[in-house]
PDB file of N, CA and C in Angstrom:
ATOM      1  N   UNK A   1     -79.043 -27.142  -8.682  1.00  0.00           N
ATOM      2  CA  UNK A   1     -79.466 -28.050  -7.639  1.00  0.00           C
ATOM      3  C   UNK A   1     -78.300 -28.425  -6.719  1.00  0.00           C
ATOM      4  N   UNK A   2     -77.020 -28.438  -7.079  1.00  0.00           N
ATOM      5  CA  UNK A   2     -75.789 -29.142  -6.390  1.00  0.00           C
ATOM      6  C   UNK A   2     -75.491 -27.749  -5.253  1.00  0.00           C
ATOM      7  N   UNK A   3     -75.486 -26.693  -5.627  1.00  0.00           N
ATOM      8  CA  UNK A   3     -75.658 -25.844  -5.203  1.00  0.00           C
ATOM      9  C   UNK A   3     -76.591 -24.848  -4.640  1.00  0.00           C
ATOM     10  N   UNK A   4     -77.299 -25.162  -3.687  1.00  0.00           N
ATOM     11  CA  UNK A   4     -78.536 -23.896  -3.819  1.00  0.00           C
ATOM     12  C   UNK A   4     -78.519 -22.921  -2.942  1.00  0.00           C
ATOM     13  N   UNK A   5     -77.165 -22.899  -2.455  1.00  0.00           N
ATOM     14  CA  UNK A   5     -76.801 -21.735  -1.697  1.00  0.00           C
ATOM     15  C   UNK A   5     -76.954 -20.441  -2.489  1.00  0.00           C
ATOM     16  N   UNK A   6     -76.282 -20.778  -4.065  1.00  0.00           N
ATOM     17  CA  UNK A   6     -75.769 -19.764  -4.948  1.00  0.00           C
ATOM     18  C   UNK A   6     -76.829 -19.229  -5.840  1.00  0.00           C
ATOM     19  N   UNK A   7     -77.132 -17.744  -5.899  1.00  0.00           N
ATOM     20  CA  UNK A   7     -78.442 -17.511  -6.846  1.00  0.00           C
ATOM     21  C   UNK A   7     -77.369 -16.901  -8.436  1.00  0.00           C
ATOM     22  N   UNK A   8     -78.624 -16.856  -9.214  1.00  0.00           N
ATOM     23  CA  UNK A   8     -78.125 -17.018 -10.410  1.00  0.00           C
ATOM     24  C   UNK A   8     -79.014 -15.606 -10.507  1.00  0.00           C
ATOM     25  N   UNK A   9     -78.338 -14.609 -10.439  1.00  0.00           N
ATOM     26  CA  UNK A   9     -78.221 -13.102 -10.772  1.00  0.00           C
ATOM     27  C   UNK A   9     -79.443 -12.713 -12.084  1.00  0.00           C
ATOM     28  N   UNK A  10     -78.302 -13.029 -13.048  1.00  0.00           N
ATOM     29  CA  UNK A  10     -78.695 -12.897 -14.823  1.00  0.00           C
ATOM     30  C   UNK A  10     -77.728 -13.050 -15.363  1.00  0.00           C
ATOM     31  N   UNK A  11     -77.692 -13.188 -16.756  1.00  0.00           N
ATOM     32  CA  UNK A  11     -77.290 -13.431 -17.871  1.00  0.00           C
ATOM     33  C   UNK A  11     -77.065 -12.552 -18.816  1.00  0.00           C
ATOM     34  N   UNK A  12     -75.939 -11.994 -19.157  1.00  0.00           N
ATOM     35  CA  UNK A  12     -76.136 -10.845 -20.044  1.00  0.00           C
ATOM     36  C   UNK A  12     -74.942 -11.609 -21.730  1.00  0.00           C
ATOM     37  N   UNK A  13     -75.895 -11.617 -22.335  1.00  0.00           N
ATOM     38  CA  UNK A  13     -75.245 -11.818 -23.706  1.00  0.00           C
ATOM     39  C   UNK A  13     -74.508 -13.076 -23.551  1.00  0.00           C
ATOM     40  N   UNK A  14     -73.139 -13.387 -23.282  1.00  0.00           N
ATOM     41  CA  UNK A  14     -72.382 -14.543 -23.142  1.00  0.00           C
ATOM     42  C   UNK A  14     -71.875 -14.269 -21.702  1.00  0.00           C
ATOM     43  N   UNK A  15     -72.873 -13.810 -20.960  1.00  0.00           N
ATOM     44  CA  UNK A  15     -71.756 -13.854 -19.305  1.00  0.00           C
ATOM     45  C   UNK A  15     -73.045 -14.251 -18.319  1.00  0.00           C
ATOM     46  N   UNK A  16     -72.443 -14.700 -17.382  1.00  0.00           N
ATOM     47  CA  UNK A  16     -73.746 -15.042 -16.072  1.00  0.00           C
ATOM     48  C   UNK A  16     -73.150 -14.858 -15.312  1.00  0.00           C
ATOM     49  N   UNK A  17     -73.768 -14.241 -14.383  1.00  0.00           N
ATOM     50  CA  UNK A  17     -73.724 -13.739 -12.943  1.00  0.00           C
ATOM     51  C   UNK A  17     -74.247 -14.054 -11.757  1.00  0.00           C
ATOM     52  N   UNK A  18     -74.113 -14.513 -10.559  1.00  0.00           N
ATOM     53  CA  UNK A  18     -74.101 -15.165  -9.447  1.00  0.00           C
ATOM     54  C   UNK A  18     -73.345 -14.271  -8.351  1.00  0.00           C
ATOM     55  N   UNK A  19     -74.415 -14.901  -7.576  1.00  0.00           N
ATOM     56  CA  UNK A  19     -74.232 -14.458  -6.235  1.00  0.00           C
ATOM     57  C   UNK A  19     -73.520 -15.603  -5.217  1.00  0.00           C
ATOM     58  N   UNK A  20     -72.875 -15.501  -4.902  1.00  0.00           N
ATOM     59  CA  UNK A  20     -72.040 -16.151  -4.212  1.00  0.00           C
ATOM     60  C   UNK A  20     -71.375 -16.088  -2.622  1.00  0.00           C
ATOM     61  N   UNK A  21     -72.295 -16.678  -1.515  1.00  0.00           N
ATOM     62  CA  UNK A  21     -71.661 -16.194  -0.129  1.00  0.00           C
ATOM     63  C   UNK A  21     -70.644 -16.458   0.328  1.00  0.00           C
ATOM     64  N   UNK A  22     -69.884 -15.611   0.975  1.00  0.00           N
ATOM     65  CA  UNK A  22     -68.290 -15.124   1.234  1.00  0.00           C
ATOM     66  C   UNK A  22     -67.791 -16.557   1.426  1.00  0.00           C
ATOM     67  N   UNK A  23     -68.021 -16.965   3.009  1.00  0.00           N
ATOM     68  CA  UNK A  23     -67.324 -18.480   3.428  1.00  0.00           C
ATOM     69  C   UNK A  23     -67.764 -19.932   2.653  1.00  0.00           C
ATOM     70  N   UNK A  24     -68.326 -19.750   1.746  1.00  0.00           N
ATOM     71  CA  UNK A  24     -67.743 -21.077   1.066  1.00  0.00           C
ATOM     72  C   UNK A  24     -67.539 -20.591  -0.505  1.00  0.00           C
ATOM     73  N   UNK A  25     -66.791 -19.380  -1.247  1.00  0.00           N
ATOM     74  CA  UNK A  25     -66.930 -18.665  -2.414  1.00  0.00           C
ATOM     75  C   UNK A  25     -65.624 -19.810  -2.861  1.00  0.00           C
ATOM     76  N   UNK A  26     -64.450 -19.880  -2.334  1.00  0.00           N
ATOM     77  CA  UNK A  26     -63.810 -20.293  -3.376  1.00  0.00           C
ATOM     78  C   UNK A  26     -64.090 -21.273  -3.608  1.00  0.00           C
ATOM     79  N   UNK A  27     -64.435 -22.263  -2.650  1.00  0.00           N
ATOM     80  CA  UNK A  27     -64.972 -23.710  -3.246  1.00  0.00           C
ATOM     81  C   UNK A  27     -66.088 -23.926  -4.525  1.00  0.00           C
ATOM     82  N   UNK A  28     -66.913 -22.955  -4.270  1.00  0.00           N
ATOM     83  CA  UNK A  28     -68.377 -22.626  -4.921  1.00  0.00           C
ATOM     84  C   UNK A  28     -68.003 -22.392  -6.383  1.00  0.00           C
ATOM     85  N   UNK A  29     -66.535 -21.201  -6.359  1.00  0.00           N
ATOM     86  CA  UNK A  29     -66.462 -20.797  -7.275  1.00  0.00           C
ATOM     87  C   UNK A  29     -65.590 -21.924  -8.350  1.00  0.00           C
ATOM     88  N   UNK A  30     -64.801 -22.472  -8.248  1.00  0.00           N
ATOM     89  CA  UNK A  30     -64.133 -23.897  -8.375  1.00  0.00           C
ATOM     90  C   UNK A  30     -65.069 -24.813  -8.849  1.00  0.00           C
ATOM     91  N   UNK A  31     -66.055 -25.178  -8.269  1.00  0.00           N
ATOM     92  CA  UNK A  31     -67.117 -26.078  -8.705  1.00  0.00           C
ATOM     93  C   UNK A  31     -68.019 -25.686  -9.735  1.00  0.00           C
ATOM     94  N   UNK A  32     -68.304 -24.096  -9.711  1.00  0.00           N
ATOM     95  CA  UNK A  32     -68.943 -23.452 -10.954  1.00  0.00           C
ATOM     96  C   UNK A  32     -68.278 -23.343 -12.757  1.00  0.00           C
ATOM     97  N   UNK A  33     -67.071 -23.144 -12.118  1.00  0.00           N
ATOM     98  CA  UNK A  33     -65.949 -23.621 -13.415  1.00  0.00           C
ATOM     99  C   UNK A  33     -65.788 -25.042 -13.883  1.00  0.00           C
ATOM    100  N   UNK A  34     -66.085 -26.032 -13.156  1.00  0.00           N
ATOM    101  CA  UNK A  34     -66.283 -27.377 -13.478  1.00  0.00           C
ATOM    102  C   UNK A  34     -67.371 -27.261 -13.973  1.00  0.00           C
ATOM    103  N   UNK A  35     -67.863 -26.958 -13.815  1.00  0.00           N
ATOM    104  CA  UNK A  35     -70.223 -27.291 -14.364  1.00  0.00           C
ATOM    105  C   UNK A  35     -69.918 -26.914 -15.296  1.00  0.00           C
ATOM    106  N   UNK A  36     -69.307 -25.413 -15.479  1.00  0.00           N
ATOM    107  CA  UNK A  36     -69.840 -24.570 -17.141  1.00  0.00           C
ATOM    108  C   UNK A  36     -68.490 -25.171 -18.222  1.00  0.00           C
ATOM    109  N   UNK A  37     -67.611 -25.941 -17.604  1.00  0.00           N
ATOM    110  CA  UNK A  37     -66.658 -26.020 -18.268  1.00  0.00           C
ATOM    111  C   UNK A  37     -67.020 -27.573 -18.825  1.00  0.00           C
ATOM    112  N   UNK A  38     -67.753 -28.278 -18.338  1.00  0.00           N
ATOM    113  CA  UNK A  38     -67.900 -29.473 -18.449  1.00  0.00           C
ATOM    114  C   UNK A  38     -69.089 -30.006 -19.321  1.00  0.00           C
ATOM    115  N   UNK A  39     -69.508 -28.679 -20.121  1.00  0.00           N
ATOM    116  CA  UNK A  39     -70.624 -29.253 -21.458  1.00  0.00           C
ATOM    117  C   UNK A  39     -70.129 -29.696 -22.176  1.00  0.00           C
ATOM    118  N   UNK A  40     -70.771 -30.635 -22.749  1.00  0.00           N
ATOM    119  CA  UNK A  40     -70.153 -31.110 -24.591  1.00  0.00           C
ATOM    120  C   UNK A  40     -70.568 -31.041 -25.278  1.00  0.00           C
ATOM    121  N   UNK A  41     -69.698 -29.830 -26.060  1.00  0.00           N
ATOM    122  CA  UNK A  41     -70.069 -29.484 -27.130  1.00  0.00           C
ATOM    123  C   UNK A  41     -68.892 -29.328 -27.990  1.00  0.00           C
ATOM    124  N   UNK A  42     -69.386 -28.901 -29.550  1.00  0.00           N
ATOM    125  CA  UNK A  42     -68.810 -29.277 -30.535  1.00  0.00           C
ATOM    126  C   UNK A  42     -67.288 -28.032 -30.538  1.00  0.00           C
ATOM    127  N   UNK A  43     -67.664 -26.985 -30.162  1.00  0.00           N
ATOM    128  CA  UNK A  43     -66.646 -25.782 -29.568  1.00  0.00           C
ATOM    129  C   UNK A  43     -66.703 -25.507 -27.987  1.00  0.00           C
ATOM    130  N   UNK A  44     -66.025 -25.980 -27.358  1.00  0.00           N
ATOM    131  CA  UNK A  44     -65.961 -25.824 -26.158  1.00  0.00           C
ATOM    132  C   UNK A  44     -66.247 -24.779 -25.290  1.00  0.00           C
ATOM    133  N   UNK A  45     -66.446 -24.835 -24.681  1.00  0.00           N
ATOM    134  CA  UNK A  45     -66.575 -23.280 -23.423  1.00  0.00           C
ATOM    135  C   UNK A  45     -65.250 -23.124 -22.937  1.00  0.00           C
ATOM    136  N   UNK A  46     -65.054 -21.754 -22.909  1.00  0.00           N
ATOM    137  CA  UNK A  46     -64.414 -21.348 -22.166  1.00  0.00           C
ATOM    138  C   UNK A  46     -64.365 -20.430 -20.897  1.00  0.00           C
ATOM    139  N   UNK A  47     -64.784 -20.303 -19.864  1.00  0.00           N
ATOM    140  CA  UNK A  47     -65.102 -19.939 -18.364  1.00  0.00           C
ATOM    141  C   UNK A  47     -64.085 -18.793 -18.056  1.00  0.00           C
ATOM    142  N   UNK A  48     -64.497 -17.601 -17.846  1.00  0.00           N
ATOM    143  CA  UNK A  48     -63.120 -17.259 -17.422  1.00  0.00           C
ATOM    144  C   UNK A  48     -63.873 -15.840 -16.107  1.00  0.00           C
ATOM    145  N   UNK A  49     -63.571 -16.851 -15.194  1.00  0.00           N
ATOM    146  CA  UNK A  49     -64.405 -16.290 -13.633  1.00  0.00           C
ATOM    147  C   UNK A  49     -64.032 -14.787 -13.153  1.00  0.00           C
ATOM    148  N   UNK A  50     -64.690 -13.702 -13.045  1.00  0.00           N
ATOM    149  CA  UNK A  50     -64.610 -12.615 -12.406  1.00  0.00           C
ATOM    150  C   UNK A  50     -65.037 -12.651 -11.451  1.00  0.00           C
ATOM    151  N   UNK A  51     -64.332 -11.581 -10.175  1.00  0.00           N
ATOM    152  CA  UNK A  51     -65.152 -11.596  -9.197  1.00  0.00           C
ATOM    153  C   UNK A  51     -65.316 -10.335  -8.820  1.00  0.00           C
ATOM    154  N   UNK A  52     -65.522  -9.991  -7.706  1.00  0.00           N
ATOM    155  CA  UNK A  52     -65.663  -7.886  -7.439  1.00  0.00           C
ATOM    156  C   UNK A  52     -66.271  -8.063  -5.600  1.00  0.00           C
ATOM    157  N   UNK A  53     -66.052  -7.168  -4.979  1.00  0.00           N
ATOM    158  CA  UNK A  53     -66.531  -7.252  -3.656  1.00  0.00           C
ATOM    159  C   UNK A  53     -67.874  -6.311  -4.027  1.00  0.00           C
ATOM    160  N   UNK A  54     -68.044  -5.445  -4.773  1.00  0.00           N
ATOM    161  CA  UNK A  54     -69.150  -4.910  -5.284  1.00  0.00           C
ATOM    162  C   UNK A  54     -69.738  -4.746  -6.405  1.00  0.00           C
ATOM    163  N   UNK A  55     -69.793  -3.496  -7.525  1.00  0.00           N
ATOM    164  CA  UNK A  55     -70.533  -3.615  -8.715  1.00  0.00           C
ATOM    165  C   UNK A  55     -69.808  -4.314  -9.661  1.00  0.00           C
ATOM    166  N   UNK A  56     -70.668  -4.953 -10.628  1.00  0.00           N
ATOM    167  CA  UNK A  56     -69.852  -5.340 -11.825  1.00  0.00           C
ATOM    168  C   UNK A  56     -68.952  -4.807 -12.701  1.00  0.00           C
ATOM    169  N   UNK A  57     -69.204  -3.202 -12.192  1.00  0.00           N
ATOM    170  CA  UNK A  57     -67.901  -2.218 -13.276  1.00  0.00           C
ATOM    171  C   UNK A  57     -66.499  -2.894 -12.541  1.00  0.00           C
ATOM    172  N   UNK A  58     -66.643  -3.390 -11.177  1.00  0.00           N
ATOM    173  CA  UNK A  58     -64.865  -3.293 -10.486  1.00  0.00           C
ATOM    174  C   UNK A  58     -64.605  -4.896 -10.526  1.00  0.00           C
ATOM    175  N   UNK A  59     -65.465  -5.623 -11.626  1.00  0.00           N
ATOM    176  CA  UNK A  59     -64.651  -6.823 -11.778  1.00  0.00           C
ATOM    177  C   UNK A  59     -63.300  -7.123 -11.758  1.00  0.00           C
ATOM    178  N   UNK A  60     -62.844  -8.412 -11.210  1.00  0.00           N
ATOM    179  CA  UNK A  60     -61.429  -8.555 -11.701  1.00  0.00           C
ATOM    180  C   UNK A  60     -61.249 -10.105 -12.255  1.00  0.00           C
ATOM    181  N   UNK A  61     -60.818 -10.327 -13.558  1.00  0.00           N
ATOM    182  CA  UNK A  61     -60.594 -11.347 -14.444  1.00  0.00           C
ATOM    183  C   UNK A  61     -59.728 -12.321 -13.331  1.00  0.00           C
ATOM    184  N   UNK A  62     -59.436 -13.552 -13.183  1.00  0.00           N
ATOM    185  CA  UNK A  62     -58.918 -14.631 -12.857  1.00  0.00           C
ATOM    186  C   UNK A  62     -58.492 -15.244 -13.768  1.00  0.00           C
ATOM    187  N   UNK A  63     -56.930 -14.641 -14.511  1.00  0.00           N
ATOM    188  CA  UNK A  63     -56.699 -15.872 -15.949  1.00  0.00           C
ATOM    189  C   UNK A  63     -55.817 -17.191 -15.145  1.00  0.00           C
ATOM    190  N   UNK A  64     -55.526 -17.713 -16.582  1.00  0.00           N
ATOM    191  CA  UNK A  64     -55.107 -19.130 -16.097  1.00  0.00           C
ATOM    192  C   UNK A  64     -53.970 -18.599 -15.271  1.00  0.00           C
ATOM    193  N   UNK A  65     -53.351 -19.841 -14.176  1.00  0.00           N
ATOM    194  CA  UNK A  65     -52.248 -19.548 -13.687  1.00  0.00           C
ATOM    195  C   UNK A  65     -52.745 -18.712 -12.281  1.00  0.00           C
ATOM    196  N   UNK A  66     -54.015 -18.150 -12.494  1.00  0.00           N
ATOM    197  CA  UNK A  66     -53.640 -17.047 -11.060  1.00  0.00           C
ATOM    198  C   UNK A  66     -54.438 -17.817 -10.551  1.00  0.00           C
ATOM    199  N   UNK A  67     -55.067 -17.551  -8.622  1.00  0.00           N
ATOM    200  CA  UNK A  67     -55.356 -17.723  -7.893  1.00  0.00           C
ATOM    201  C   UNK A  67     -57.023 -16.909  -7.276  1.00  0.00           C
ATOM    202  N   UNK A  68     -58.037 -17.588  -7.339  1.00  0.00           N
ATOM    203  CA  UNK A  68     -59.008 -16.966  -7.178  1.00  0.00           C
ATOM    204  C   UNK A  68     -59.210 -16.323  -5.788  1.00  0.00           C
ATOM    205  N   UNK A  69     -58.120 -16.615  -5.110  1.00  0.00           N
ATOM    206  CA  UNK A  69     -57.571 -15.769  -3.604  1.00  0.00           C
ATOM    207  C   UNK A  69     -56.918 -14.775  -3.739  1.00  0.00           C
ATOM    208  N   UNK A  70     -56.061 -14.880  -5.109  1.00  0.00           N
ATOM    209  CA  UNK A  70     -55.251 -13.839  -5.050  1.00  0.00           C
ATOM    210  C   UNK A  70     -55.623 -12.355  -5.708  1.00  0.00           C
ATOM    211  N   UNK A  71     -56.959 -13.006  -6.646  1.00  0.00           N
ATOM    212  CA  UNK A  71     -57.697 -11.623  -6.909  1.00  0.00           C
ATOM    213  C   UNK A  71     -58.754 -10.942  -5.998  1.00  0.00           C
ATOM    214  N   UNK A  72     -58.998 -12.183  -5.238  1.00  0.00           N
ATOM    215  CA  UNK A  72     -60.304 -11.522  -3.917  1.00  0.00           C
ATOM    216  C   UNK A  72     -59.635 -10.566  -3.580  1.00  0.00           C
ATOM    217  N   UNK A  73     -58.007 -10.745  -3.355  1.00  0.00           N
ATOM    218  CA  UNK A  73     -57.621  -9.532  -1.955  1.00  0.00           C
ATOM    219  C   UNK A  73     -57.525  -8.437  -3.491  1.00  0.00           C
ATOM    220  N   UNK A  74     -56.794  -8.256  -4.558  1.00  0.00           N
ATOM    221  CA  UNK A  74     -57.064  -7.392  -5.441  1.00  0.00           C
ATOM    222  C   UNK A  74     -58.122  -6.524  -5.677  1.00  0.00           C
ATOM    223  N   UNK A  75     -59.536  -7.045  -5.364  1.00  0.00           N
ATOM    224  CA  UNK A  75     -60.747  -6.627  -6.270  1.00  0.00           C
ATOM    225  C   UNK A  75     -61.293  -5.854  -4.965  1.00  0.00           C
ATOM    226  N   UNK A  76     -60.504  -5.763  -3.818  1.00  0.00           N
ATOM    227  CA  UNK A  76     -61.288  -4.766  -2.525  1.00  0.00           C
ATOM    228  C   UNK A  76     -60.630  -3.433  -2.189  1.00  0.00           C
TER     229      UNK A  76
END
């Protein structure tokens, strides 16, 4: 609802996938890591955001420390 720009793809096993439009992605994507990161539960989540300019085979991981800008220009 906070979002309804963003569609929600599917779900495969422990991963979800979203669609996400270009000019507002990093914000979007920032705020999506807050939501999924922010359940409470008894073992925590851990989020760890891919992105790809196309199929899901050319993902690229975002670990801690990096920059979800700095893999956009990577993943094209």
């Amino acid at each position: 609802e906070e979002l309804p720009h963003i569609r929600l793809i599917t779900n495969v096993h422990d991963s979800v996938f979203f669609s996400i439009p270009r000019e507002a992605y990093f914000e979007d994507m920032r705020r999506i890591v807050e939501i999924m990161e922010d359940v409470e539960m008894r073992t925590p989540i851990v989020f760890e955001p891919k992105i790809s300019h196309g199929s899901w085979g050319d993902c690229v991981a975002v670990k801690p420390g990096e920059t979800i800008e700095e893999k956009w220009k990577l993943s094209k």
